[in-house]
Protein backbone atom coordinates (compact mmCIF):
# COMPACT_ATOMS: atom_id res chain seq x y z
CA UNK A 1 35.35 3.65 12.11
CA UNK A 2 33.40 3.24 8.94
CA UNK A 3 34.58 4.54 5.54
CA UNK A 4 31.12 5.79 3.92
CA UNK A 5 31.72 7.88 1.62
CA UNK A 6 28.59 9.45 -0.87
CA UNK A 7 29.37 7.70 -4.33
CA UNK A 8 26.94 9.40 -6.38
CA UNK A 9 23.63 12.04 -6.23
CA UNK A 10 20.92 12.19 -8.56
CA UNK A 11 19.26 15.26 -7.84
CA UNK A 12 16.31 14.48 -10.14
CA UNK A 13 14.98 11.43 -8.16
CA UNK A 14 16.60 12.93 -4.76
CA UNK A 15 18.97 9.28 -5.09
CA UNK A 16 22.49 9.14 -3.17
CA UNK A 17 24.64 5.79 -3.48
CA UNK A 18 27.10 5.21 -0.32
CA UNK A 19 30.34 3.20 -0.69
CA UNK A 20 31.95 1.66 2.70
CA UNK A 21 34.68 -0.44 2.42
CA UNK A 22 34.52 -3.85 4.18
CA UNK A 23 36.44 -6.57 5.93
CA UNK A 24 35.88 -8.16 2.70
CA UNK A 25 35.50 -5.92 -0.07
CA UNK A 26 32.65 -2.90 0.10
CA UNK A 27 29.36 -2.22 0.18
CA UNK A 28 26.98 0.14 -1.86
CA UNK A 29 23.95 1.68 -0.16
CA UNK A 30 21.43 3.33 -2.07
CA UNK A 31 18.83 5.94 -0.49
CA UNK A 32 16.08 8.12 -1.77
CA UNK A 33 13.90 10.96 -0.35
CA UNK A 34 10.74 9.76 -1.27
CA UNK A 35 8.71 12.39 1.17
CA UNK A 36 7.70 14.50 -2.15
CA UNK A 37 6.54 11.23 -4.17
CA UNK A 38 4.36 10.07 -1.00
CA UNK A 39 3.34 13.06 -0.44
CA UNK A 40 1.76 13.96 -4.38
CA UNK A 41 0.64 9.82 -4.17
CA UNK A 42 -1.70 10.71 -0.84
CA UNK A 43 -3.25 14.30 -2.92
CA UNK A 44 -3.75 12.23 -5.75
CA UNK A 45 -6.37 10.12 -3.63
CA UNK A 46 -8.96 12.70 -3.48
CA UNK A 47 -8.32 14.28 -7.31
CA UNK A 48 -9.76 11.82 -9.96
CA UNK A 49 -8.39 13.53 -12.44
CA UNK A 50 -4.84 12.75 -11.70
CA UNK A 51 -5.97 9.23 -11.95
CA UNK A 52 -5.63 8.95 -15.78
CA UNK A 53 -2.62 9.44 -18.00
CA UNK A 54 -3.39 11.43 -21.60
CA UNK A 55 -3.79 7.74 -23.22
CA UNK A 56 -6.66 6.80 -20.52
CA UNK A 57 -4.56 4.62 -18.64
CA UNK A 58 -5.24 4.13 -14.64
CA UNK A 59 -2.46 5.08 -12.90
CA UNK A 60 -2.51 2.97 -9.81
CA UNK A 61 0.57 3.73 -7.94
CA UNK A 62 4.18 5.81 -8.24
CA UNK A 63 6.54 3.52 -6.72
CA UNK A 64 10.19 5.58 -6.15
CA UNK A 65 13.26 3.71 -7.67
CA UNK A 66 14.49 2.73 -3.76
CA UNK A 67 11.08 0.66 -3.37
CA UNK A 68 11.74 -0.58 -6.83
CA UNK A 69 15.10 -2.16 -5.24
CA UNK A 70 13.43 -3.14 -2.12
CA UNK A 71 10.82 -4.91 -3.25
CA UNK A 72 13.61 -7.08 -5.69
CA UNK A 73 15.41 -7.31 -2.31
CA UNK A 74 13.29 -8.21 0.26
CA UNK A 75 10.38 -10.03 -1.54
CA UNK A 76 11.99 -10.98 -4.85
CA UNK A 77 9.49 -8.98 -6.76
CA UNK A 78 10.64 -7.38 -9.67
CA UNK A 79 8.33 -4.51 -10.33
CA UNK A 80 9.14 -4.67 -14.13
CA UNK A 81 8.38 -8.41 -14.42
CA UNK A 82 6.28 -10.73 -16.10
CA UNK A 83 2.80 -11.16 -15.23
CA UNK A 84 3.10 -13.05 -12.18
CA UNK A 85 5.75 -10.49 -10.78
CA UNK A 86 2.78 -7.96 -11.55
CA UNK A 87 0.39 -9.91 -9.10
CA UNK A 88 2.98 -9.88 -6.78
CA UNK A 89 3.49 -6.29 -6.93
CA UNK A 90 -0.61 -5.59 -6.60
CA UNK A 91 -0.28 -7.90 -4.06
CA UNK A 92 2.34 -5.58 -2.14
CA UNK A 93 1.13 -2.36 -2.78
CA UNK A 94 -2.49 -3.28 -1.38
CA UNK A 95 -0.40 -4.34 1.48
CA UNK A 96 -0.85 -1.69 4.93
CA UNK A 97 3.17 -1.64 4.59
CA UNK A 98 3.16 -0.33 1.16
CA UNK A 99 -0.26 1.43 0.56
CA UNK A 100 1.13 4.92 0.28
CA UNK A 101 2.77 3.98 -2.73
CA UNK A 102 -0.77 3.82 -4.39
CA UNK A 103 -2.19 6.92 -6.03
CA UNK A 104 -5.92 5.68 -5.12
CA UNK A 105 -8.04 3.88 -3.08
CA UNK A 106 -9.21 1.56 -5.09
CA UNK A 107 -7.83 -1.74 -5.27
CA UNK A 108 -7.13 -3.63 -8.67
């Protein structure tokens, strides 16, 4: 029987870490309800306005914290990288997997 047990909650990004012990030690498990982000990224599509921050700035996508980690994980993209981690992350995000994270249709 597994020993998950909820670690920690932050209620402001709807985050929960799981602990489980192990054979060999434990594991953490993070997890995020990101229904609410998605869901203001696909009205943002059709409201131009919403498009630009108060400095002018394009804001192309809201990616929540748990794609942040799987995109580090799985593709060994860190969102907050250097340039080239930046075309990787364009390069995701126009991807049909992760195109909901975008606040637009355009592509950059």
């Amino acid at each position: 029987m597994s020993d998950r047990r909820l670690f920690s909650y932050d209620a402001a990004t709807k985050t929960r870490t799981w602990y489980e012990d192990t054979p060999t030690g434990f594991e953490l498990y993070t997890e995020q309800d990101v229904s609410e982000i998605i869901e203001q990224n696909k009205s943002k599509h059709s409201d131009p306005d919403a498009l630009r921050t108060n400095d002018g700035d394009w804001i192309y996508a809201h990616i929540p914290n748990v794609f942040v980690l799987k995109f580090l994980d799985d593709h060994g993209v860190n969102v907050y990288g250097d340039r080239e981690h930046v075309k990787a992350t364009m390069k995701l995000l126009n991807d049909p997997d992760y195109r909901f994270l975008k606040t637009t249709t355009l592509r950059a």
